[in-house]
Protein backbone atom coordinates (compact mmCIF):
# COMPACT_ATOMS: atom_id res chain seq x y z
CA UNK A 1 81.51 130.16 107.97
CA UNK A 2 81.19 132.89 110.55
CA UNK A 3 78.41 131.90 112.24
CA UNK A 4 80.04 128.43 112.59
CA UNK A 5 83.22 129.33 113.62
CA UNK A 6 81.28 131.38 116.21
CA UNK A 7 79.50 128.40 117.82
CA UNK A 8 82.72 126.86 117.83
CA UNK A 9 84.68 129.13 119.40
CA UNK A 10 82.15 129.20 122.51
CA UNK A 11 81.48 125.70 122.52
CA UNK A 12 85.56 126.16 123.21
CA UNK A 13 85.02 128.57 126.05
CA UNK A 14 85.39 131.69 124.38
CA UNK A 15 83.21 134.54 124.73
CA UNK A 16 81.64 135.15 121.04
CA UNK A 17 79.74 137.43 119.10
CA UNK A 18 78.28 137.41 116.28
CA UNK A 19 76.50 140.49 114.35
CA UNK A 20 75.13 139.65 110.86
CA UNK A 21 73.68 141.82 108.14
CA UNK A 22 70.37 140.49 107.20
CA UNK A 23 68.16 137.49 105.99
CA UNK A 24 66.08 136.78 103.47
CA UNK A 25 63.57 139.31 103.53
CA UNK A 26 65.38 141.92 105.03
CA UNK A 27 64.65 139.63 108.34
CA UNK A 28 65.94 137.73 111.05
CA UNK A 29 67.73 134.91 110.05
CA UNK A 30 65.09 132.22 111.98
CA UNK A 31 68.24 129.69 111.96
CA UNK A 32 69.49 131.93 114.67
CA UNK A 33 66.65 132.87 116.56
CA UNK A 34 66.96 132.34 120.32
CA UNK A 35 70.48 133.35 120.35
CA UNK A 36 71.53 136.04 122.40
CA UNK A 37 75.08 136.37 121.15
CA UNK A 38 73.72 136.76 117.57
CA UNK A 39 72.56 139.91 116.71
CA UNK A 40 70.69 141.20 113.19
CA UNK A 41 72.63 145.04 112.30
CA UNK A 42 71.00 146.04 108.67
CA UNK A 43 67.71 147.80 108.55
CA UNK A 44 65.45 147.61 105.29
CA UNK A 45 65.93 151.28 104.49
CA UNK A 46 69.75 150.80 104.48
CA UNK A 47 69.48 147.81 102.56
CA UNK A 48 66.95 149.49 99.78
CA UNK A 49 69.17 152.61 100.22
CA UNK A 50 72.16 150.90 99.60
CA UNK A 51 71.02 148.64 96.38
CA UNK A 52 70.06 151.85 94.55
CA UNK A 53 73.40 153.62 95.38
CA UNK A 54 75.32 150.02 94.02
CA UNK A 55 73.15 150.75 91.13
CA UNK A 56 74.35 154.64 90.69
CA UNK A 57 77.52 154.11 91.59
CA UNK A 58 78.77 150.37 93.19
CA UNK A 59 78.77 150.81 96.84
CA UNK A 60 77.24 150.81 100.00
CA UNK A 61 76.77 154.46 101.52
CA UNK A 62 74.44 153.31 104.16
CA UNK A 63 75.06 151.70 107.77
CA UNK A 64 72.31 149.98 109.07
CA UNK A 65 72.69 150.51 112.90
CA UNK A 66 76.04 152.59 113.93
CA UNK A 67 74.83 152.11 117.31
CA UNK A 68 75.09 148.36 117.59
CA UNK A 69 78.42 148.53 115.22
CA UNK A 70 80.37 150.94 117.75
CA UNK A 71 79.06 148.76 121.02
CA UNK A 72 80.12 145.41 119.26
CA UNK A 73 83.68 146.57 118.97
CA UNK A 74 83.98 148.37 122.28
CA UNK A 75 83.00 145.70 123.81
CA UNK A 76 85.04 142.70 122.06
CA UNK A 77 89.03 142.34 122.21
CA UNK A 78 89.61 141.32 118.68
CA UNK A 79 87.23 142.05 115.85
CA UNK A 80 86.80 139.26 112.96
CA UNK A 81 85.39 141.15 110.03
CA UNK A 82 83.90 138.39 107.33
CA UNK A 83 81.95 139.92 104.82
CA UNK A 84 81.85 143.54 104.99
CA UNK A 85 79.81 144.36 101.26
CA UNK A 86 76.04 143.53 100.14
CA UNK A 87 74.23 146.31 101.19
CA UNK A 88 74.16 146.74 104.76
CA UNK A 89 77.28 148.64 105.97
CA UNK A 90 79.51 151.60 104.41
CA UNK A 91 83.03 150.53 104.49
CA UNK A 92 84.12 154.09 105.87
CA UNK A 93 82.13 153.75 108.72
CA UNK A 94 83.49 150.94 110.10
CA UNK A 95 87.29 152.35 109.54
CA UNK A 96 86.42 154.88 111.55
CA UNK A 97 84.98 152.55 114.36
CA UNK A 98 87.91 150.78 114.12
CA UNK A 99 90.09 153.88 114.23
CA UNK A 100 88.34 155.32 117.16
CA UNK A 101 88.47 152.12 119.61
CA UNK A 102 91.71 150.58 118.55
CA UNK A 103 90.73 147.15 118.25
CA UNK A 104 93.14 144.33 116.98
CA UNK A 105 91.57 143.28 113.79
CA UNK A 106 91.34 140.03 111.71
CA UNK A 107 89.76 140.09 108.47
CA UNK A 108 88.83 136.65 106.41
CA UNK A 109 88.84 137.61 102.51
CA UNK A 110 86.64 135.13 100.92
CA UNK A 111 86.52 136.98 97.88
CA UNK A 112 88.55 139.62 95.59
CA UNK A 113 86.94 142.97 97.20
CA UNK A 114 89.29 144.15 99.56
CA UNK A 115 91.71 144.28 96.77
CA UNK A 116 89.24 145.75 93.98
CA UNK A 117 86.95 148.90 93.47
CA UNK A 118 83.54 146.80 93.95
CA UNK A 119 84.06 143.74 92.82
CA UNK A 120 83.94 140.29 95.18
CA UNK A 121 84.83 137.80 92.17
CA UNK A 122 87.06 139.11 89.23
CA UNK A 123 86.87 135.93 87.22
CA UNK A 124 88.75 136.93 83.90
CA UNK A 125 88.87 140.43 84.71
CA UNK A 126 93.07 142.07 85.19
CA UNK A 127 91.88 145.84 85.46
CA UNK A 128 92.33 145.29 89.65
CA UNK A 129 96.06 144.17 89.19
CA UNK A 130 96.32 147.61 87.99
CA UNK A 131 93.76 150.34 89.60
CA UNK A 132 90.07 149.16 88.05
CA UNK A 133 87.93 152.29 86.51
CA UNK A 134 87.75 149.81 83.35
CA UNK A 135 84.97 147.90 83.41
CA UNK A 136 81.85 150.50 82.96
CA UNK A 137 78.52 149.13 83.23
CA UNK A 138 79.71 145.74 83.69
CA UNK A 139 80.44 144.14 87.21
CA UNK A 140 81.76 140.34 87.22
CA UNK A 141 78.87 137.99 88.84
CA UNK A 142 77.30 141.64 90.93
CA UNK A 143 74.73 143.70 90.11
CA UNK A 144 76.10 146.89 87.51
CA UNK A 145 76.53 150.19 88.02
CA UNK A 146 75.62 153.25 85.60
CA UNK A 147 78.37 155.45 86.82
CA UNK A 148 81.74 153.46 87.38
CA UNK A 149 83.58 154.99 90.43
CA UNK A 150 85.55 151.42 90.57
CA UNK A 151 89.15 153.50 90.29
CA UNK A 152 88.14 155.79 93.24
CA UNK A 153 86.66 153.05 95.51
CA UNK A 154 89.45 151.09 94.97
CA UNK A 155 92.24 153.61 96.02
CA UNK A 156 90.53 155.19 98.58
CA UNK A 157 89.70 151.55 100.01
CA UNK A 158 93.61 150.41 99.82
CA UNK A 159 94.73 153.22 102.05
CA UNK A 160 91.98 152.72 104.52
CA UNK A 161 93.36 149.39 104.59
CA UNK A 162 97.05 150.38 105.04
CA UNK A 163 95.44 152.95 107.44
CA UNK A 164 94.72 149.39 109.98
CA UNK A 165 97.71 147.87 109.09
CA UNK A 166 99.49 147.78 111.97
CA UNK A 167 96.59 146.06 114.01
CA UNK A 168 95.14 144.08 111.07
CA UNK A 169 95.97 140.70 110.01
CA UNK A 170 94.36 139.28 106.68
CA UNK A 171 93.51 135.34 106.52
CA UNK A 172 92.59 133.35 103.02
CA UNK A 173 91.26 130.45 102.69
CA UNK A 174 92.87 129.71 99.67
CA UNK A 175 97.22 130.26 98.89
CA UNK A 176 95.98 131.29 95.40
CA UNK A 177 93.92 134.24 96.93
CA UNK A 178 96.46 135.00 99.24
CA UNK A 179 99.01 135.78 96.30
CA UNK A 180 96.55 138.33 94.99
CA UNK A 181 96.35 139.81 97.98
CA UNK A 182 100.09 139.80 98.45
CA UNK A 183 100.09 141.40 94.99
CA UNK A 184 98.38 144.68 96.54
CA UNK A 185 98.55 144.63 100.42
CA UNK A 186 102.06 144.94 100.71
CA UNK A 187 102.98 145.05 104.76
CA UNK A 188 100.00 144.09 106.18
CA UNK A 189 100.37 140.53 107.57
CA UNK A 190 98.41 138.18 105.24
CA UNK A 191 98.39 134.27 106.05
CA UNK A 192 96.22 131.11 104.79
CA UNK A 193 93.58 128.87 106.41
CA UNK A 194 91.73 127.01 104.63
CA UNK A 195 88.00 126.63 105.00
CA UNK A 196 86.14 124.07 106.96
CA UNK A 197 82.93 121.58 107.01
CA UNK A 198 80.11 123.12 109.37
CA UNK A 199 79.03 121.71 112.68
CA UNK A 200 76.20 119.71 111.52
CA UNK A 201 77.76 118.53 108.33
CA UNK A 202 80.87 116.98 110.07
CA UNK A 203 78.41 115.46 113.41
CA UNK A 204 76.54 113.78 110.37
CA UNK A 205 79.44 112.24 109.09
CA UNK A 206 79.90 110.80 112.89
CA UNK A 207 76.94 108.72 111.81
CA UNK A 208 78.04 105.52 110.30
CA UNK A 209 81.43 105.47 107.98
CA UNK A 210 82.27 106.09 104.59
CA UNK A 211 81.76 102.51 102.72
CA UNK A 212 83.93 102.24 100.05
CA UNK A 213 81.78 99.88 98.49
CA UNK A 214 78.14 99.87 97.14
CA UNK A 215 78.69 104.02 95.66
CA UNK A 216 77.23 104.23 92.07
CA UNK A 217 76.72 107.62 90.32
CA UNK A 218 77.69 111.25 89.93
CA UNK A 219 76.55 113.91 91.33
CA UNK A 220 76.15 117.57 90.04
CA UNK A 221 75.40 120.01 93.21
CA UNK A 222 74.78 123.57 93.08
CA UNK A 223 72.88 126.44 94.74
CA UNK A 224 70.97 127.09 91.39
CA UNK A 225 71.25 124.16 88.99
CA UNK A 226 70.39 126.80 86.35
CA UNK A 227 73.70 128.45 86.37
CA UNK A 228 76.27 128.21 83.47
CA UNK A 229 78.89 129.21 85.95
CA UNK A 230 78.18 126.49 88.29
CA UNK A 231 77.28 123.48 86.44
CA UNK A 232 78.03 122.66 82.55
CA UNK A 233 74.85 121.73 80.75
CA UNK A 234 76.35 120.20 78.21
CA UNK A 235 78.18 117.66 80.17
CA UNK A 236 75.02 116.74 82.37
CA UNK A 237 72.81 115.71 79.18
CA UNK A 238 75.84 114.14 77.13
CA UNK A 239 76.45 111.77 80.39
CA UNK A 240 72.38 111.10 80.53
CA UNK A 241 72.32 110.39 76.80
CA UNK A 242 75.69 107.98 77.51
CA UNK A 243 73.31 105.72 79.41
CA UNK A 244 73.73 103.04 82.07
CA UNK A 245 75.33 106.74 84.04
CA UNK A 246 73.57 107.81 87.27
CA UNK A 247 73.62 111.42 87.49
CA UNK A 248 72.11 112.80 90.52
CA UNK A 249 71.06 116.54 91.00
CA UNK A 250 71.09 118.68 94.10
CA UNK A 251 69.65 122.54 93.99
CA UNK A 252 67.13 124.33 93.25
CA UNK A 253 65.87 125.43 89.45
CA UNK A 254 66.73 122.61 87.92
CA UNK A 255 66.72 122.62 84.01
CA UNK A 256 66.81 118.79 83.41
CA UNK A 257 63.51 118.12 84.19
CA UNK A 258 62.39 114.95 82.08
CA UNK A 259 65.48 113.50 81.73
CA UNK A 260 66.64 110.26 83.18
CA UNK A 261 68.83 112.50 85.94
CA UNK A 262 67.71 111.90 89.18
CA UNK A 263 66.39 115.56 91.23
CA UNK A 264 67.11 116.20 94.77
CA UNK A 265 65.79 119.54 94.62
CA UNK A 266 67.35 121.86 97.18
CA UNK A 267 69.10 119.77 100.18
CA UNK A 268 69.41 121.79 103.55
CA UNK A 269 69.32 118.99 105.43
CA UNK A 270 73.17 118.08 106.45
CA UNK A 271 72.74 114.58 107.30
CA UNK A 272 70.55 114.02 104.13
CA UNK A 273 73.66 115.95 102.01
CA UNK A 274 75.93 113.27 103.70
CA UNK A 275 74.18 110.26 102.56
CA UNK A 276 73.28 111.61 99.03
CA UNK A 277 77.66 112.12 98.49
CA UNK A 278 78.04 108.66 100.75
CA UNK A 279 76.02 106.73 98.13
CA UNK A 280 78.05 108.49 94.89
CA UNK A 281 81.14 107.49 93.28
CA UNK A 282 81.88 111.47 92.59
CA UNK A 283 80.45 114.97 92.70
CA UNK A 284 81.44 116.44 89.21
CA UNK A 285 82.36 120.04 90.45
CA UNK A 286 82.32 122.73 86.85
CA UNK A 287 82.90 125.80 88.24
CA UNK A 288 85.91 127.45 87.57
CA UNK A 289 85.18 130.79 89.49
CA UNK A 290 85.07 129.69 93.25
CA UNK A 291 87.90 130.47 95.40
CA UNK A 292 87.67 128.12 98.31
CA UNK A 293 84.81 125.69 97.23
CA UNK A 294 83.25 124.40 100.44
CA UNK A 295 81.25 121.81 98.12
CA UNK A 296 84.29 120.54 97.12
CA UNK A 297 85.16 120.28 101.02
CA UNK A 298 82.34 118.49 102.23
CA UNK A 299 82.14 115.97 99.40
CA UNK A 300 86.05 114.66 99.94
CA UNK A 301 84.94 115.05 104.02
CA UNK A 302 81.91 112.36 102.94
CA UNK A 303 84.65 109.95 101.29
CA UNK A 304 83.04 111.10 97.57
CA UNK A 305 86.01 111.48 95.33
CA UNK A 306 85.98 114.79 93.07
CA UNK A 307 86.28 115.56 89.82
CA UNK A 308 86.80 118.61 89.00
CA UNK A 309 87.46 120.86 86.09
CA UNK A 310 90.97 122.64 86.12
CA UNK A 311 90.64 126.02 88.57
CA UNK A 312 93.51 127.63 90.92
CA UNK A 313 90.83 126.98 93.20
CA UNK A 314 90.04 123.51 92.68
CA UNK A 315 93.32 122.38 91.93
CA UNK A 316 95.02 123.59 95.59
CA UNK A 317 92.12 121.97 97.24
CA UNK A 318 92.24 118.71 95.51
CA UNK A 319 95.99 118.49 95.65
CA UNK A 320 95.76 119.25 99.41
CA UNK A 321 94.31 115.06 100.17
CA UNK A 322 96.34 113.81 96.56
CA UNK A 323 94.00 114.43 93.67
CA UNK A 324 93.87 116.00 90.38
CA UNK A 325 91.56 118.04 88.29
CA UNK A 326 90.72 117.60 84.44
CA UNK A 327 91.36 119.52 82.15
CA UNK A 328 87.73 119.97 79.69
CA UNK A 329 84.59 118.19 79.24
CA UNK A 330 85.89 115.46 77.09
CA UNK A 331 88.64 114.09 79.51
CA UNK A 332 85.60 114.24 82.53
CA UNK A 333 83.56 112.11 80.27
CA UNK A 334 86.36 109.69 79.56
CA UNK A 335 87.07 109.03 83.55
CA UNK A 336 83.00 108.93 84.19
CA UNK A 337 82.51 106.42 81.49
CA UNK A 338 85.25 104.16 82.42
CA UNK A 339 84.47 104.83 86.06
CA UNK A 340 87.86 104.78 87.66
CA UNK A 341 87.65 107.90 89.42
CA UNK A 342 90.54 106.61 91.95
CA UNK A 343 92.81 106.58 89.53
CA UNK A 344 92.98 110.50 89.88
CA UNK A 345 93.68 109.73 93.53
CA UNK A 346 96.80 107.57 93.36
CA UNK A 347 94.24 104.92 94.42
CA UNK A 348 92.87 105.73 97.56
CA UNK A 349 90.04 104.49 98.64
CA UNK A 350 86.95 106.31 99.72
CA UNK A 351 87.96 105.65 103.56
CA UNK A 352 91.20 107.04 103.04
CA UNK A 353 89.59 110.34 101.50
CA UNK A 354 87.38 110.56 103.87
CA UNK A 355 90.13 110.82 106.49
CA UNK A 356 92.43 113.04 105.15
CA UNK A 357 89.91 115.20 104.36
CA UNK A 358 88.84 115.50 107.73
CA UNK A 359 91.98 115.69 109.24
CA UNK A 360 92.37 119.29 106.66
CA UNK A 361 88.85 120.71 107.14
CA UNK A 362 87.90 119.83 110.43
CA UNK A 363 85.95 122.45 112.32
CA UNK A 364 87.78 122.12 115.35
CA UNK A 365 91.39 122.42 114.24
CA UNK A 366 90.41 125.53 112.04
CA UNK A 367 88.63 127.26 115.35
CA UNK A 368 92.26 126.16 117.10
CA UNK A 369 93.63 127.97 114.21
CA UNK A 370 92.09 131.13 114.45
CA UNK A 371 92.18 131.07 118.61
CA UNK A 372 96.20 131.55 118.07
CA UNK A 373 95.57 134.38 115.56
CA UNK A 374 93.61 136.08 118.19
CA UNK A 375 95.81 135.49 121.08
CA UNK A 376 98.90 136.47 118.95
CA UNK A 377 97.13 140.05 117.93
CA UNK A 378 95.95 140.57 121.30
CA UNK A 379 99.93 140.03 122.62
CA UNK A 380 101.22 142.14 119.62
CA UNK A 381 103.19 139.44 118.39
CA UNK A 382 103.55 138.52 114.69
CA UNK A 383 102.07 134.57 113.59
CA UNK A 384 103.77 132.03 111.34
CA UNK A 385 100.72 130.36 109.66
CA UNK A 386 101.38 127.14 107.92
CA UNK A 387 100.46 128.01 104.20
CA UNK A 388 98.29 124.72 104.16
């Protein structure tokens, strides 16, 4: 999302830039070579460094280049912090950057860790609500720690927080997310907009229209079709042993191999990912531990109706263009077998989707969005932020 929102923002005459932590590898990212705005900031020895101390004690104590951190904000007017964890910047450090120059700040909180000890996804997990220390070895979907220092991270980061309060805004993309954050960041301003498609994914869907007609099949899409989080087993082979029921796969490590489901492998083509959800009747979305599920987004963008199981996530971003979730594997059956997925829709057709959804998660009017929240921390003036 940030490196999209940053081509946006220049493509809309603003004067953008974006640093990064690292690639694959510990590299470049080579989707961004060329550009001069775009800058890499972790090193491999913080990065190494930095994985062994999440392993002692679950966080980051290195900074990969101080240097280019301290000349980024010096040099910018507003700073829009993204993802600040994952092993290539020490949280303290960049207070104190922030401290020293003064900066206006807007952070984005796609997941749970400002508000936790270590934590970016807290799935079933209340200790935060409270002051975390309880979860020992364990850490929810991140790699564990042997000593847990969860109840000291967490209070130490709260007040460094409250510490930038009063030139700090907080953005979710999600109103569920924002409660939780509400919950623990009381007076720092804390407002909701909702993710968006990227560039190429919504030029793609320029090409040609959304057909309501001639869509057959379901499609299961994940990063790593492997994952019990992410897609329900279960409910992909009972719908292949159903028969007569296209099910379609997109990801990588896909356990279905010699079934009668149909493998995509890994899609990174975006105009490809448009015409696999174009062709569907649905995406069948399982997880229940996103917060702001862009897959979700780009599917309804591509006219491909959703169903999803029951999630505060899913839920506020199906409700947000009419639709419902369900609530277990035996009501998703039910609706796939008698194929009336419009039904959850109040009828809709797939045009209609198609164009609500863009008119919610369109690039454009979410770069507008965060243009005002720049312009209204720059003038010192407090935003009202439709919570949409």
């Amino acid at each position: 999302m940030a490196l999209d929102l940053h081509r946006r923002l220049i493509s809309a005459g603003a004067d953008s830039r974006l640093i990064y932590g690292y690639a694959s590898g510990i590299a470049d990212d080579p989707v961004v070579g060329g550009e001069e705005r775009i800058q890499r900031m972790a090193s491999r020895e913080a990065v190494l460094g930095n994985y062994v101390s999440h392993i002692l004690a679950g966080f980051d104590l290195f900074t990969g280049n101080k240097e280019m951190l301290n000349q980024g904000i010096s040099w910018c007017d507003v700073v829009h912090l993204h993802v600040p964890h994952h092993y290539f910047m020490n949280w303290d450090v960049f207070c104190a950057a922030m401290s020293a120059h003064r900066k206006p700040l807007t952070i984005t909180a796609h997941d749970w860790w400002f508000v936790t000890g270590r934590c970016g996804f807290i799935e079933q997990c209340t200790g935060w609500q409270r002051e975390c220390g309880e979860c020992g070895p364990m850490r929810f979907r991140d790699l564990p720690s042997i000593f847990d220092f969860s109840r000291f991270h967490r209070r130490r980061k709260i007040a460094s927080m409250h510490a930038l309060s009063d030139r700090a805004m907080i953005v979710c993309p999600s109103v569920h997310l924002s409660m939780d954050y509400r919950r623990v960041l009381k007076g720092i301003p804390i407002h909701v907009i909702p993710n968006s498609i990227d560039l190429e994914f919504e030029s793609a869907t320029g090409i040609g229209e959304a057909a309501d007609t001639d869509r057959r099949g379901f499609v299961f899409s994940a990063s790593d079709l492997s994952s019990p989080g992410k897609i329900d087993r279960e409910l992909v082979l009972e719908l292949v042993r159903l028969g007569g029921i296209e099910v379609k796969l997109v990801g990588r490590n896909n356990p279905f191999e010699g079934t009668e489901a149909i493998g995509h492998g890994e899609v990174r083509n975006r105009e490809k990912m448009v015409q696999i959800l174009r062709s569907a009747r649905a995406l069948v979305f399982c997880s229940r531990m996103d917060n702001a599920p862009l897959t979700i987004i780009e599917a309804l963008v591509a006219g491909c109706f959703v169903l999803a199981y029951d999630s505060p996530a899913a839920r506020e971003t199906l409700e947000r263009v009419g639709g419902k979730c369900l609530p277990d594997r035996a009501a998703m059956v039910d609706v796939i077998r008698r194929n009336d997925v419009e039904a959850l829709y109040g009828g809709i057709s797939s045009t209609e989707l198609a164009a609500r959804a863009r008119g919610i998660y369109s690039g454009d009017s979410i770069s507008r969005r965060y243009l005002d929240v720049y312009r209204g921390l720059v003038e010192g003036r407090s935003l009202e932020l439709r919570e949409n």
